[in-house]
N, C-alpha and C. Protein backbone atom coordinates (compact mmCIF):
# COMPACT_ATOMS: atom_id res chain seq x y z
N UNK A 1 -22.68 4.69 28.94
CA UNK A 1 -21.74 4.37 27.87
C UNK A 1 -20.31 4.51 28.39
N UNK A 2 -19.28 4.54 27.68
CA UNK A 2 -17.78 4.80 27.85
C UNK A 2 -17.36 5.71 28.08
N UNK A 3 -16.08 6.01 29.07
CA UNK A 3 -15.51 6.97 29.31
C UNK A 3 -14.56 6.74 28.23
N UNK A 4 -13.84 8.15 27.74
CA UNK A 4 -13.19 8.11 26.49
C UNK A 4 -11.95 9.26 26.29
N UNK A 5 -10.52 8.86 26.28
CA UNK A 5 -9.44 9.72 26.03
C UNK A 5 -9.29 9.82 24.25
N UNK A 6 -9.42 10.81 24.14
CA UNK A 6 -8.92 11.11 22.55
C UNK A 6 -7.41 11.52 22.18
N UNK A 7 -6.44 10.95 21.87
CA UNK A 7 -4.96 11.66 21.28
C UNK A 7 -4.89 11.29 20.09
N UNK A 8 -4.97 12.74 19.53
CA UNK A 8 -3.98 13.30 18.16
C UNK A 8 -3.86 14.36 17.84
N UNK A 9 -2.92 14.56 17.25
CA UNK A 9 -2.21 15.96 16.94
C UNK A 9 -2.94 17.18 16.21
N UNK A 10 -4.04 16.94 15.35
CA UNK A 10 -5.05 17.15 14.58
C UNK A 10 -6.33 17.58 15.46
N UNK A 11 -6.10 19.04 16.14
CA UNK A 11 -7.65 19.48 16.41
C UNK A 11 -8.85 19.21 15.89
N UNK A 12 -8.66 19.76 14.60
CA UNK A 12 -10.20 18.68 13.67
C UNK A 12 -10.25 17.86 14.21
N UNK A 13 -9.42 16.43 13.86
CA UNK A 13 -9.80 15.57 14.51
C UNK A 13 -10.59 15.06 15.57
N UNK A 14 -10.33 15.49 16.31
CA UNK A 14 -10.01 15.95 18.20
C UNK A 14 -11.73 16.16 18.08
N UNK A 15 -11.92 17.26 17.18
CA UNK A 15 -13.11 17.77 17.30
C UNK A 15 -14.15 17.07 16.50
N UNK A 16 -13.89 16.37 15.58
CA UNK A 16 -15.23 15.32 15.33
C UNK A 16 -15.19 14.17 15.33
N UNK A 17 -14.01 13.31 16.13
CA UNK A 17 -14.31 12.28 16.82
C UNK A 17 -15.16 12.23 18.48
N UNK A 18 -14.88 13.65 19.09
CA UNK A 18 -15.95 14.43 20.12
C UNK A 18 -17.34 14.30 19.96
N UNK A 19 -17.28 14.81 18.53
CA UNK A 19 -18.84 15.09 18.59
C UNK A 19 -19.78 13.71 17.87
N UNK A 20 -18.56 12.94 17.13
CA UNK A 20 -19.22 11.76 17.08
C UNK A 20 -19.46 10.68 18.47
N UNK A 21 -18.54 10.91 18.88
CA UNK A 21 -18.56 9.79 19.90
C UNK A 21 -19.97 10.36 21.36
N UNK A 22 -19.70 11.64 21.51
CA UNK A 22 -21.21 12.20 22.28
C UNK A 22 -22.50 11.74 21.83
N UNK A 23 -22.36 12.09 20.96
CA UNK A 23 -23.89 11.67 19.46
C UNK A 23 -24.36 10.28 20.03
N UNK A 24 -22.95 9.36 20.09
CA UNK A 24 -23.66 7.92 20.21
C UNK A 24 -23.42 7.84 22.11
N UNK A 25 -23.38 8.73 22.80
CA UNK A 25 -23.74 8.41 24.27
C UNK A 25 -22.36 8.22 24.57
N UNK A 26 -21.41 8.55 24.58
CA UNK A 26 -20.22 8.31 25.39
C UNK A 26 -19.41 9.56 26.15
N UNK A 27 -18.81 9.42 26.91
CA UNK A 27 -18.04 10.65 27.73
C UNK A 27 -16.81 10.53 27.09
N UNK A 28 -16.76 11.78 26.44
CA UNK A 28 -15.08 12.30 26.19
C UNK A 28 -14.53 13.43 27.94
N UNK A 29 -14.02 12.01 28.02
CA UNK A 29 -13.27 13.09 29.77
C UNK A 29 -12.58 13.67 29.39
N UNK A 30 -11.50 13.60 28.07
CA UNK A 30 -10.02 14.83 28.15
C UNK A 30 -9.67 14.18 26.78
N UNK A 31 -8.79 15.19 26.40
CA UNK A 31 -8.34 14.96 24.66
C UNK A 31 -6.79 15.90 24.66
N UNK A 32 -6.14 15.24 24.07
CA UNK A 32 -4.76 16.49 23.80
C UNK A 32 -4.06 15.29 22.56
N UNK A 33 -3.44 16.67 21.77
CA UNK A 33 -2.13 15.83 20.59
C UNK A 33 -0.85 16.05 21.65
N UNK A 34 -0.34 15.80 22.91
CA UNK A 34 0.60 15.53 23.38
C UNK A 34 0.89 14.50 24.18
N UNK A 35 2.06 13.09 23.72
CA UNK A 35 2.14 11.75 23.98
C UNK A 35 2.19 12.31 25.76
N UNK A 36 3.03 13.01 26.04
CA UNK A 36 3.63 12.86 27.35
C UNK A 36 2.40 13.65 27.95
N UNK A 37 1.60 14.55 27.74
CA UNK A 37 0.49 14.73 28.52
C UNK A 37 -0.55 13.92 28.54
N UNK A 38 -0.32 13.07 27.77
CA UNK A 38 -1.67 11.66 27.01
C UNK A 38 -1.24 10.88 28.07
N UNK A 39 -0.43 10.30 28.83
CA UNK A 39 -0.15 9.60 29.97
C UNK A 39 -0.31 9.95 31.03
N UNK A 40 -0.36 11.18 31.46
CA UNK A 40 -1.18 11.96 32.99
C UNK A 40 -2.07 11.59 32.62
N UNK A 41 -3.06 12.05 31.68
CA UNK A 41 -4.46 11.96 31.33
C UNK A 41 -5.25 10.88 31.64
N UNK A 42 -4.29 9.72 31.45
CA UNK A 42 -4.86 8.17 30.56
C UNK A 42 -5.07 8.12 33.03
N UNK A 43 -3.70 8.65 33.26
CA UNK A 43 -3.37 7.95 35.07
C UNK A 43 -4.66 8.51 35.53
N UNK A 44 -4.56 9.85 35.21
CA UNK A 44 -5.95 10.49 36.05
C UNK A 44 -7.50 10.16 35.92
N UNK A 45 -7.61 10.04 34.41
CA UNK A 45 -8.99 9.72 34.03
C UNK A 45 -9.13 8.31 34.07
N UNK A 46 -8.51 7.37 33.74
CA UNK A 46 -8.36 5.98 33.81
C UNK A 46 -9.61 5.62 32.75
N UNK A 47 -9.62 5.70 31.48
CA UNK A 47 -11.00 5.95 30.67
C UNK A 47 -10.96 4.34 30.00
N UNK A 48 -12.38 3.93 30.30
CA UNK A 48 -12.63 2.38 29.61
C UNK A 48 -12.26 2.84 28.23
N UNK A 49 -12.06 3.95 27.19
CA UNK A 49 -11.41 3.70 25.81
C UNK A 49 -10.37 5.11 25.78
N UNK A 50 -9.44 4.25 24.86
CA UNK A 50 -8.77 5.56 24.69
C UNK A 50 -8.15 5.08 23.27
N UNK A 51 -8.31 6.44 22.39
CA UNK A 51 -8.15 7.03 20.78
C UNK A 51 -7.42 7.35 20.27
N UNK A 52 -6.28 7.16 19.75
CA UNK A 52 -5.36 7.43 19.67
C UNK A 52 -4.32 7.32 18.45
N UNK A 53 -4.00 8.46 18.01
CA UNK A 53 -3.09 8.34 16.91
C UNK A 53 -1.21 7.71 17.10
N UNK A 54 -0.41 7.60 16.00
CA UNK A 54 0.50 7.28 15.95
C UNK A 54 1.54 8.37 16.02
N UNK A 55 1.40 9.28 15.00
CA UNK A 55 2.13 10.44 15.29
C UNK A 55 1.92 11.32 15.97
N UNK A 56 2.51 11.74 17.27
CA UNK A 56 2.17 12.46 18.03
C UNK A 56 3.65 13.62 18.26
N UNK A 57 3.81 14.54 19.39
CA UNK A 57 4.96 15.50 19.01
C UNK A 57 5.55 14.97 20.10
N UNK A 58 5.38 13.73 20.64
CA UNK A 58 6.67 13.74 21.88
C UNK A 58 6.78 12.20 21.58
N UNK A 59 6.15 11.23 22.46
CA UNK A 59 6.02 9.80 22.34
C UNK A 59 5.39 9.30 21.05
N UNK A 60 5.56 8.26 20.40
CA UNK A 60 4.94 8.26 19.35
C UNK A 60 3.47 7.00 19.86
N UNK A 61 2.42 7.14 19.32
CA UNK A 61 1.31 6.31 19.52
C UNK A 61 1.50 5.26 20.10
N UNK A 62 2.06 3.79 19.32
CA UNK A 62 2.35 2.70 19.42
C UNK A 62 3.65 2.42 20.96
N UNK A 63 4.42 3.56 21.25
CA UNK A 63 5.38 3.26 22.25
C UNK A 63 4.16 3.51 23.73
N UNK A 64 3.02 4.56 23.38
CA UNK A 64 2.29 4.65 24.23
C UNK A 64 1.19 3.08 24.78
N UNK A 65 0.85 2.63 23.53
CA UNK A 65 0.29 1.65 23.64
C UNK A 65 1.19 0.81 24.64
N UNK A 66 2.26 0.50 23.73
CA UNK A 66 3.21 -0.52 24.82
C UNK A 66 3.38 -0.48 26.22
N UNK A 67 3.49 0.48 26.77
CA UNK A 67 3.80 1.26 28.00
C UNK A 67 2.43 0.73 28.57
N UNK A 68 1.34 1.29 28.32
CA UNK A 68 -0.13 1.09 29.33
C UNK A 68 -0.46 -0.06 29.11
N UNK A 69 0.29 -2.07 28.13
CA UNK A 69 -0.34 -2.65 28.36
C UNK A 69 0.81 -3.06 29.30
N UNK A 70 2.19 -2.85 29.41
CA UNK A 70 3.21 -2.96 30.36
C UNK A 70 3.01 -2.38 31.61
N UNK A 71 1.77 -1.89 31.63
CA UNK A 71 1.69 -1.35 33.27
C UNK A 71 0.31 -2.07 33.28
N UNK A 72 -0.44 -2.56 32.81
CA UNK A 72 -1.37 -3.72 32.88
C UNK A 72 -2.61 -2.77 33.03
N UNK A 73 -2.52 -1.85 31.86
CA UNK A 73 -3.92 -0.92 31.94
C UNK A 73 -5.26 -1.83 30.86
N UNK A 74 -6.41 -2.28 32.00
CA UNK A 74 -7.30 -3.22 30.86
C UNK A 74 -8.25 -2.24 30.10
N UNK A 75 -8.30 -1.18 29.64
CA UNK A 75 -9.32 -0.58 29.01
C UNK A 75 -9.32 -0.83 27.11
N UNK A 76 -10.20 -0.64 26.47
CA UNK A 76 -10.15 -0.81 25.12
C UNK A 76 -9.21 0.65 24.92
N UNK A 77 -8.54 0.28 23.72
CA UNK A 77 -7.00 1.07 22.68
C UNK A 77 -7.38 0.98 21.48
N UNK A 78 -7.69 1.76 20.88
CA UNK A 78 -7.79 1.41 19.23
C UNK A 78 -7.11 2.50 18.42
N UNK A 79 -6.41 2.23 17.52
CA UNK A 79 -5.07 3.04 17.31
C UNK A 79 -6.03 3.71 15.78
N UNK A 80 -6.17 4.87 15.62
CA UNK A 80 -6.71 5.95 14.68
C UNK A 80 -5.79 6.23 13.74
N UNK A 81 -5.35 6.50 12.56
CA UNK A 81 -3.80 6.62 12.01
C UNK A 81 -4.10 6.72 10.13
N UNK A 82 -3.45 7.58 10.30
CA UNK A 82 -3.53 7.44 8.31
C UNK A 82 -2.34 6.91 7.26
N UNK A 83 -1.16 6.56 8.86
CA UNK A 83 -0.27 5.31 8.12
C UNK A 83 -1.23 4.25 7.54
N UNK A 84 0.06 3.56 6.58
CA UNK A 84 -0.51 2.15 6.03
C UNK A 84 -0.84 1.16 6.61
N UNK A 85 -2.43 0.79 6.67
CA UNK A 85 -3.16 0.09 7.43
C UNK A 85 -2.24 -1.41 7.43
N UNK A 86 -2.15 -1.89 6.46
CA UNK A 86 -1.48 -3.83 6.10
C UNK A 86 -0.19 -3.50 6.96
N UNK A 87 0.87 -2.42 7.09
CA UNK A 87 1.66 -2.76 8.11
C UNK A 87 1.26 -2.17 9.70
N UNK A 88 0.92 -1.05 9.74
CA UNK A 88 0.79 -0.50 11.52
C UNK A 88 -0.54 -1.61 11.74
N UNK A 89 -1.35 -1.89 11.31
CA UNK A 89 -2.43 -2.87 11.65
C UNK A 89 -1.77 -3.72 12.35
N UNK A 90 -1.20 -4.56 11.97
CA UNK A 90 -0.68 -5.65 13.22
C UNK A 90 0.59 -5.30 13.38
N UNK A 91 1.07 -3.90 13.74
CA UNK A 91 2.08 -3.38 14.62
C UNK A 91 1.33 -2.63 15.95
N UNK A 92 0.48 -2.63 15.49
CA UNK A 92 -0.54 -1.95 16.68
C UNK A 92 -1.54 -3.21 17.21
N UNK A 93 -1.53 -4.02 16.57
CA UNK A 93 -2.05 -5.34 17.63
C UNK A 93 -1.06 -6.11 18.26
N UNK A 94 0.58 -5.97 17.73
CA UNK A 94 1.38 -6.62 18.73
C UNK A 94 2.12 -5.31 19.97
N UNK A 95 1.59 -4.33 19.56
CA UNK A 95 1.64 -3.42 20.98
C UNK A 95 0.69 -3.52 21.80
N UNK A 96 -0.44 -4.07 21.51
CA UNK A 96 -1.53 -4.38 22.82
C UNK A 96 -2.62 -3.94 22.02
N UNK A 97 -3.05 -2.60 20.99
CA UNK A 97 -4.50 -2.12 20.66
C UNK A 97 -5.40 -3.49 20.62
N UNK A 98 -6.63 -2.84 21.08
CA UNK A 98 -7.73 -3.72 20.41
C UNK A 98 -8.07 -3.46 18.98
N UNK A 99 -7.95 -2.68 18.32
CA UNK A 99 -8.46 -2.29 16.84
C UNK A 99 -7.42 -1.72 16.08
N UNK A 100 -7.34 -1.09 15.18
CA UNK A 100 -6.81 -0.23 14.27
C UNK A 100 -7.55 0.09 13.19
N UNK A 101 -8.07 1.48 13.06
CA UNK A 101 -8.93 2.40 12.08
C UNK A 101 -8.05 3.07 11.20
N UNK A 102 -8.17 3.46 9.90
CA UNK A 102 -7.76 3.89 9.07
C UNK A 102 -8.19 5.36 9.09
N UNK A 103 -7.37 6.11 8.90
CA UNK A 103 -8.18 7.53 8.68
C UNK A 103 -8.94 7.58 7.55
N UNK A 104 -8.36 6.76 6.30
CA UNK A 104 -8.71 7.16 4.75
C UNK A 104 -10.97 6.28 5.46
N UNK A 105 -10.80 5.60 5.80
CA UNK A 105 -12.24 5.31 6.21
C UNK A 105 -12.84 6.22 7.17
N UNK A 106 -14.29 6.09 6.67
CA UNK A 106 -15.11 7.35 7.65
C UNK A 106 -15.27 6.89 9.20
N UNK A 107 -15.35 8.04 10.06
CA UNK A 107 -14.96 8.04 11.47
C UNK A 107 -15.79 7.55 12.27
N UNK A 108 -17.43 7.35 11.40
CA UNK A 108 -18.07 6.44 12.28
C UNK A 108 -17.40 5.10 12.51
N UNK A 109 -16.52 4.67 11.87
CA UNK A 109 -16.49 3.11 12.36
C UNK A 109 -15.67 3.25 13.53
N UNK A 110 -15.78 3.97 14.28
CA UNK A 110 -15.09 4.05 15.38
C UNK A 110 -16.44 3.47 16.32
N UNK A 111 -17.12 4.01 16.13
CA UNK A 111 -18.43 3.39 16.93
C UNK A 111 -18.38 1.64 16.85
N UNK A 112 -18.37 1.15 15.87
CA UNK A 112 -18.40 -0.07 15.45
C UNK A 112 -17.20 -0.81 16.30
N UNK A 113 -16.18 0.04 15.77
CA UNK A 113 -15.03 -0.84 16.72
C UNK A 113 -15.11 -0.51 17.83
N UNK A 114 -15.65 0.45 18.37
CA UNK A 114 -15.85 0.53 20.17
C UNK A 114 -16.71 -0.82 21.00
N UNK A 115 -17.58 -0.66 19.84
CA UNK A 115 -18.90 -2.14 19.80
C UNK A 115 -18.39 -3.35 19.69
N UNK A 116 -17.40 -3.95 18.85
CA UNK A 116 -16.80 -4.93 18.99
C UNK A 116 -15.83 -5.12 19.71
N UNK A 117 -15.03 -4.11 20.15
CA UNK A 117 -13.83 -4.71 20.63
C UNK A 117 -14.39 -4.93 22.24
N UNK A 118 -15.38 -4.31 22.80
CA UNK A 118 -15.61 -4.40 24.01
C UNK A 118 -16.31 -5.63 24.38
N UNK A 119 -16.85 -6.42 23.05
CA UNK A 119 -17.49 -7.58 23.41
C UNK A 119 -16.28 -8.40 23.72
N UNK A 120 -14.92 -8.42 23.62
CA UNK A 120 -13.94 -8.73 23.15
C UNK A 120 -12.88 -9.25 22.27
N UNK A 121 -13.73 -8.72 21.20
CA UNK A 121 -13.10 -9.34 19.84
C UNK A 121 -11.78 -8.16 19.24
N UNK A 122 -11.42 -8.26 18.27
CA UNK A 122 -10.52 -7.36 17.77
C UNK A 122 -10.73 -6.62 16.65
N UNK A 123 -10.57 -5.64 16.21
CA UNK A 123 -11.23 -5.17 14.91
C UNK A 123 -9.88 -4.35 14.11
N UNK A 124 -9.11 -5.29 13.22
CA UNK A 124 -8.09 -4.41 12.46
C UNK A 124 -8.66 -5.33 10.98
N UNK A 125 -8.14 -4.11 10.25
CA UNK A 125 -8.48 -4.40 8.48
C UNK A 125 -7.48 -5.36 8.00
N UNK A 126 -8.58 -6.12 6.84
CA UNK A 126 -7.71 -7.25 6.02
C UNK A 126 -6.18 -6.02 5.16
N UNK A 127 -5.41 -7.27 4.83
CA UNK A 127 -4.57 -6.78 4.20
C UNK A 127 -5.32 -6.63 2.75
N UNK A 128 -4.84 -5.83 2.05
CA UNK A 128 -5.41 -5.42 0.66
C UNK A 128 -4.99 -5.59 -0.60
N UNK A 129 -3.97 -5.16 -0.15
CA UNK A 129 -2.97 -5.25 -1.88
C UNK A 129 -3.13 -3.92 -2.17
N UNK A 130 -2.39 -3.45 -3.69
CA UNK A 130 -2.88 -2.96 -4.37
C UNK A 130 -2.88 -3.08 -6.15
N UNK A 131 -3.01 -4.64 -5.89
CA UNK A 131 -3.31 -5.06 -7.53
C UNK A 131 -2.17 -5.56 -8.42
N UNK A 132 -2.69 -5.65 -9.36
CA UNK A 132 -1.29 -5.73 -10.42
C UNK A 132 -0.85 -4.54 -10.64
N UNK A 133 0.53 -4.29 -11.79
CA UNK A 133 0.99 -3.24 -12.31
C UNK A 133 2.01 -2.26 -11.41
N UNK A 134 2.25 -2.58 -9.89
CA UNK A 134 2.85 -1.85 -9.15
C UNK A 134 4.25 -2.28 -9.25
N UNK A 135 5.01 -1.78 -8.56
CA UNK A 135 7.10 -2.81 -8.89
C UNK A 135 6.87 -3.71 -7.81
N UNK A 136 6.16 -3.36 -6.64
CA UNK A 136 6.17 -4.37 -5.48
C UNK A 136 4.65 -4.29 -5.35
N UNK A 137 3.85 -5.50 -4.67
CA UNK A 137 2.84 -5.50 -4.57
C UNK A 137 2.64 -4.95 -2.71
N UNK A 138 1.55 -4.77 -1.76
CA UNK A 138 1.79 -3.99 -0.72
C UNK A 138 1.84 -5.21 0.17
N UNK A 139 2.06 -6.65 0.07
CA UNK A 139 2.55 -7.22 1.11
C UNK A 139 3.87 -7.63 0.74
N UNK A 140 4.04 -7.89 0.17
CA UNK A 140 6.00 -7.76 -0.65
C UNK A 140 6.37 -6.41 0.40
N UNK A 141 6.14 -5.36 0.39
CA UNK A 141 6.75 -4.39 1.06
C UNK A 141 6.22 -4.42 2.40
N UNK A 142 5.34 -4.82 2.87
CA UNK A 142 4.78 -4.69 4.16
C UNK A 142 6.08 -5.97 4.42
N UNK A 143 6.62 -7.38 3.88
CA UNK A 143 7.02 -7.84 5.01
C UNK A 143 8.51 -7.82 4.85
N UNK A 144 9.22 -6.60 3.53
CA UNK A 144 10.06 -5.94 3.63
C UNK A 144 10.76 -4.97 4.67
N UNK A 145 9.00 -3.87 5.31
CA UNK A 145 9.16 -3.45 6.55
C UNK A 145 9.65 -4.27 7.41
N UNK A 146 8.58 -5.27 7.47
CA UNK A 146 8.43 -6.07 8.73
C UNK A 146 10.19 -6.87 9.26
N UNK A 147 10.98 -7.22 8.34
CA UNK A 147 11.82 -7.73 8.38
C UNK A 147 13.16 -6.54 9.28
N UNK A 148 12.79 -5.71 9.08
CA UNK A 148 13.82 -4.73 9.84
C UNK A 148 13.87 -4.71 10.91
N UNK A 149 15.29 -4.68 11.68
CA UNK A 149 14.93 -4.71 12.94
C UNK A 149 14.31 -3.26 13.62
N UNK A 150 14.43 -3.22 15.33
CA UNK A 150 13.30 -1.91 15.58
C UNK A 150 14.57 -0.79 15.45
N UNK A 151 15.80 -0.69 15.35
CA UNK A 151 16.73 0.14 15.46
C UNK A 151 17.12 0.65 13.42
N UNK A 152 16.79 -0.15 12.94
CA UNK A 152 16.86 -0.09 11.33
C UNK A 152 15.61 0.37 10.80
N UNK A 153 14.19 0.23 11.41
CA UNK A 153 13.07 0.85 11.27
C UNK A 153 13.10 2.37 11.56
N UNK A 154 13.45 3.10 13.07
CA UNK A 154 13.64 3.57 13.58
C UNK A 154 14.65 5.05 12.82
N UNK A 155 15.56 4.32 12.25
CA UNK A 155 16.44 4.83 10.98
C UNK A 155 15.61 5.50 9.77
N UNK A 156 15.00 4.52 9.22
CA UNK A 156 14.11 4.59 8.27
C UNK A 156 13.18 5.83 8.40
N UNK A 157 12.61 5.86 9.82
CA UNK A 157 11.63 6.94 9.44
C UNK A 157 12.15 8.23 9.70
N UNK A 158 13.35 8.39 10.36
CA UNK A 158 14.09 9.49 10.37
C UNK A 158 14.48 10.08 9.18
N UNK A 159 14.66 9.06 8.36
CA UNK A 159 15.53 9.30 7.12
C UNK A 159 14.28 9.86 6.13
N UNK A 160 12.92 9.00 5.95
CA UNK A 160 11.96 9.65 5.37
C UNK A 160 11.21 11.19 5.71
N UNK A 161 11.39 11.43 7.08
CA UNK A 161 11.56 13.06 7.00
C UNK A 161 12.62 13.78 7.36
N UNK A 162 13.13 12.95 6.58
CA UNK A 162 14.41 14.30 5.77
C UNK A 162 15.48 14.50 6.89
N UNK A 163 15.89 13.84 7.79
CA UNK A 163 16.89 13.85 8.60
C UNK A 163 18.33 13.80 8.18
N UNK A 164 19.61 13.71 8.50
CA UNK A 164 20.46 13.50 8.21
C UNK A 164 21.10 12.60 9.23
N UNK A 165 22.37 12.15 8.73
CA UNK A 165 22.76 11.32 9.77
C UNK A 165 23.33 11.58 10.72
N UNK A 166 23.71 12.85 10.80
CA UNK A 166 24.02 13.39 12.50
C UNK A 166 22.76 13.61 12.91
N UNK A 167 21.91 14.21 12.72
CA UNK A 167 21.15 14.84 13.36
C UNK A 167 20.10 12.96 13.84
N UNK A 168 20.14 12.19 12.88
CA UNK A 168 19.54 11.03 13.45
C UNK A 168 20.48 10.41 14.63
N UNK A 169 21.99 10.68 14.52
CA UNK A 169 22.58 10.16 15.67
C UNK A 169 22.51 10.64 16.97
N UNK A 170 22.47 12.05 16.88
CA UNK A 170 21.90 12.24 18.19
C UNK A 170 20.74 11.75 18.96
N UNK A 171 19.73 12.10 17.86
CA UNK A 171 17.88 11.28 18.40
C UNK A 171 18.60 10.24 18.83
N UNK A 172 19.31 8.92 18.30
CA UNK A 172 19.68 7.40 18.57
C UNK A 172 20.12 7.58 19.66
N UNK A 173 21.35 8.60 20.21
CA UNK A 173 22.49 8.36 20.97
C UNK A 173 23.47 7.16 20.16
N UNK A 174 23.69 7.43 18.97
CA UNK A 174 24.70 6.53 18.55
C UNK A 174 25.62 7.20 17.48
N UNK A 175 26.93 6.50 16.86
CA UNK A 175 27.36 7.03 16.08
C UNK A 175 26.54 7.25 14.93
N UNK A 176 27.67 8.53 14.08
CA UNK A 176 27.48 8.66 12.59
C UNK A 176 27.42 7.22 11.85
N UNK A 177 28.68 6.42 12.24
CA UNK A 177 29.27 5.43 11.62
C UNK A 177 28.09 3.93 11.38
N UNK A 178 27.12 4.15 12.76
CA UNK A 178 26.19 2.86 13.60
C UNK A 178 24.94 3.48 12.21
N UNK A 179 24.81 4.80 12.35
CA UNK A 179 23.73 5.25 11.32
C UNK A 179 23.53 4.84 10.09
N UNK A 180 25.27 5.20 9.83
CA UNK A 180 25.32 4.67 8.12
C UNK A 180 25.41 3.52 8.56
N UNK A 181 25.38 2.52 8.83
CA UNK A 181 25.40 1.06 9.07
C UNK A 181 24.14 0.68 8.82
N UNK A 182 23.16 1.11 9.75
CA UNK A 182 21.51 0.99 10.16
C UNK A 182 21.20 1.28 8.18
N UNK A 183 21.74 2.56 7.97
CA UNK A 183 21.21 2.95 6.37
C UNK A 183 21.42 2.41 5.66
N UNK A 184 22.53 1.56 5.22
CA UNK A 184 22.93 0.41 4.17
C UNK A 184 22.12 -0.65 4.47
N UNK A 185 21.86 -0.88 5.77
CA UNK A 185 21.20 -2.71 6.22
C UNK A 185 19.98 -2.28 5.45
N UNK A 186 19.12 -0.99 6.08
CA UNK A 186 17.64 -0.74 5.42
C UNK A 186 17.90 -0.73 3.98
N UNK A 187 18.13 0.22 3.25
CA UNK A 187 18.27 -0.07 1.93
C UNK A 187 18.14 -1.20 1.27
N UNK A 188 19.09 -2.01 1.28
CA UNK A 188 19.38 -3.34 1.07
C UNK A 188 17.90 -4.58 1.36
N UNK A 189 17.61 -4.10 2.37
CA UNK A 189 16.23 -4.87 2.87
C UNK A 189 14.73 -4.16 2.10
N UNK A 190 14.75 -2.85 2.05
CA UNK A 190 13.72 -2.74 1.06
C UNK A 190 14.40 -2.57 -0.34
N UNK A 191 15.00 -3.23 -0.78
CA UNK A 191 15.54 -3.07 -2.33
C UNK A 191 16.00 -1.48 -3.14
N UNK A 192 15.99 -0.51 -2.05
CA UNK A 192 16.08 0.80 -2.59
C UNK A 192 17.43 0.80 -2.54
N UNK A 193 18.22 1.42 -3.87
CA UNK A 193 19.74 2.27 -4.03
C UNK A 193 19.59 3.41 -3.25
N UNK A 194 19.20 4.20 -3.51
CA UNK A 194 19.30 5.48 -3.33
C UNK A 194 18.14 5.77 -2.16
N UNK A 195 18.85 7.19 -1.41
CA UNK A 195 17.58 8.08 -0.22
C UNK A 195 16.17 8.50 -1.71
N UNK A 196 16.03 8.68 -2.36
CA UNK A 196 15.32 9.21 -3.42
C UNK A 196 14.61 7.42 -3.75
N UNK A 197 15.14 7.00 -3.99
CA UNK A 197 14.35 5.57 -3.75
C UNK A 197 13.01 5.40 -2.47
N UNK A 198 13.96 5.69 -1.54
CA UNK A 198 13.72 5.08 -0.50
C UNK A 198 12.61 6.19 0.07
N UNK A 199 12.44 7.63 -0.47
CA UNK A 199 11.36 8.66 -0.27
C UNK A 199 9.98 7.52 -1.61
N UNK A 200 10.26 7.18 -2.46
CA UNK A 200 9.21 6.67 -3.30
C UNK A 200 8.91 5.53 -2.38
N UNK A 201 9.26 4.54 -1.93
CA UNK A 201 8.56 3.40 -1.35
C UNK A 201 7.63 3.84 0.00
N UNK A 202 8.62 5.00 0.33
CA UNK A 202 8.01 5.74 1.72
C UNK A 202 6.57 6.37 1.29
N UNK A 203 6.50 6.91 -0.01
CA UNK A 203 4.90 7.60 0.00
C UNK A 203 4.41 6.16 -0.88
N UNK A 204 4.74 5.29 -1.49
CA UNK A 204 3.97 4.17 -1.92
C UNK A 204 3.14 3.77 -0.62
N UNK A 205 3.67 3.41 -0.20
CA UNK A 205 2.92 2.59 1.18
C UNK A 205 2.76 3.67 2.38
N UNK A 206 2.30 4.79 2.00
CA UNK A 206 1.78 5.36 2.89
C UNK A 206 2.57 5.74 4.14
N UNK A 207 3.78 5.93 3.90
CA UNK A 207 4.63 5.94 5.42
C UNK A 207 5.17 7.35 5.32
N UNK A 208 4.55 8.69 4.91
CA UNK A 208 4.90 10.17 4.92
C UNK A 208 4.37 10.60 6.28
């Protein structure tokens, strides 16, 4: 069966995607929730799959993805994540993953997508909605996200945990002034007035 890197931040995790993935015959060579040790790992073990979450405490998931298909690593990627599937889903297929799994779904389908994507197909979830009765429906806001650029995104999620705008200018290397700039453009693009707005659209669609 497969050799197999596991990253995420979440020991549980860690620990029963292990024991699922053994169960069905595969080698877990090495596992860690750290982006920048997840890249020794990926050089040394060189594993036909590797597991991997989005939030991590150094690199974030998706910049990792980018990186190993920019160094032309061919192994299956399938991005694990309890962000909102309708947007990281095909933000994680235009970083290179073969799949994208939902956490809110059970962890066997990791087996499934190991099974398909190696035949070489792709395995990320339909978009969904979530119905009538909401102020925005979830592709109205998914291509609200989508419309931001990566430096106004980037803003955004700083700002949803609770950053301020110095402290986001440093992370940037840019001004106060470039920040509040980045913060008016976002606003404006997801329809939110207010940071208190802009925390409600953030747990609507799953982006805490």
């Amino acid at each position: 069966m497969s050799s197999v890197v596991i990253i995420d931040d979440h020991p549980i995790v860690r620990m029963a995607i292990n024991i699922l993935l053994k169960n069905e015959g595969h080698h877990v060579v090495a596992e860690t929730g750290n982006g920048e040790e997840a890249l020794t790992l990926i050089e040394h073990h060189y594993p036909e799959v590797i597991i991997i979450d989005i939030d991590l405490d150094t690199y974030d998931g998706l910049t990792i993805v980018e990186h190993l298909r920019a160094q032309s690593f061919p192994g299956i990627i399938i991005v694990l994540s309890g962000k909102n599937a309708d947007f990281y889903g095909p933000r994680s297929a235009r970083a290179g993953a073969n799949g994208f799994i939902s956490k809110n779904k059970h962890l066997s389908e990791l087996v499934s997508a190991i099974q398909t994507t190696q035949k070489g197909y792709g395995y990320f979830p339909l978009r969904t909605g979530y119905g009538a009765g909401n102020e925005f429906d979830s592709l109205s806001d998914c291509e609200k996200i989508e419309s931001l650029s990566p430096q106004e995104f980037q803003t955004f999620q700083y700002l949803i945990r609770g950053l301020g705008n110095v402290k986001i200018g440093k992370r940037m290397n840019i001004s106060n002034k470039t920040v509040s700039t980045y913060k008016t453009r976002l606003l404006e693009k997801l329809g939110c007035r207010n940071q208190l707005e802009l925390f409600d659209f953030a747990r609507r669609n799953h982006f805490e």
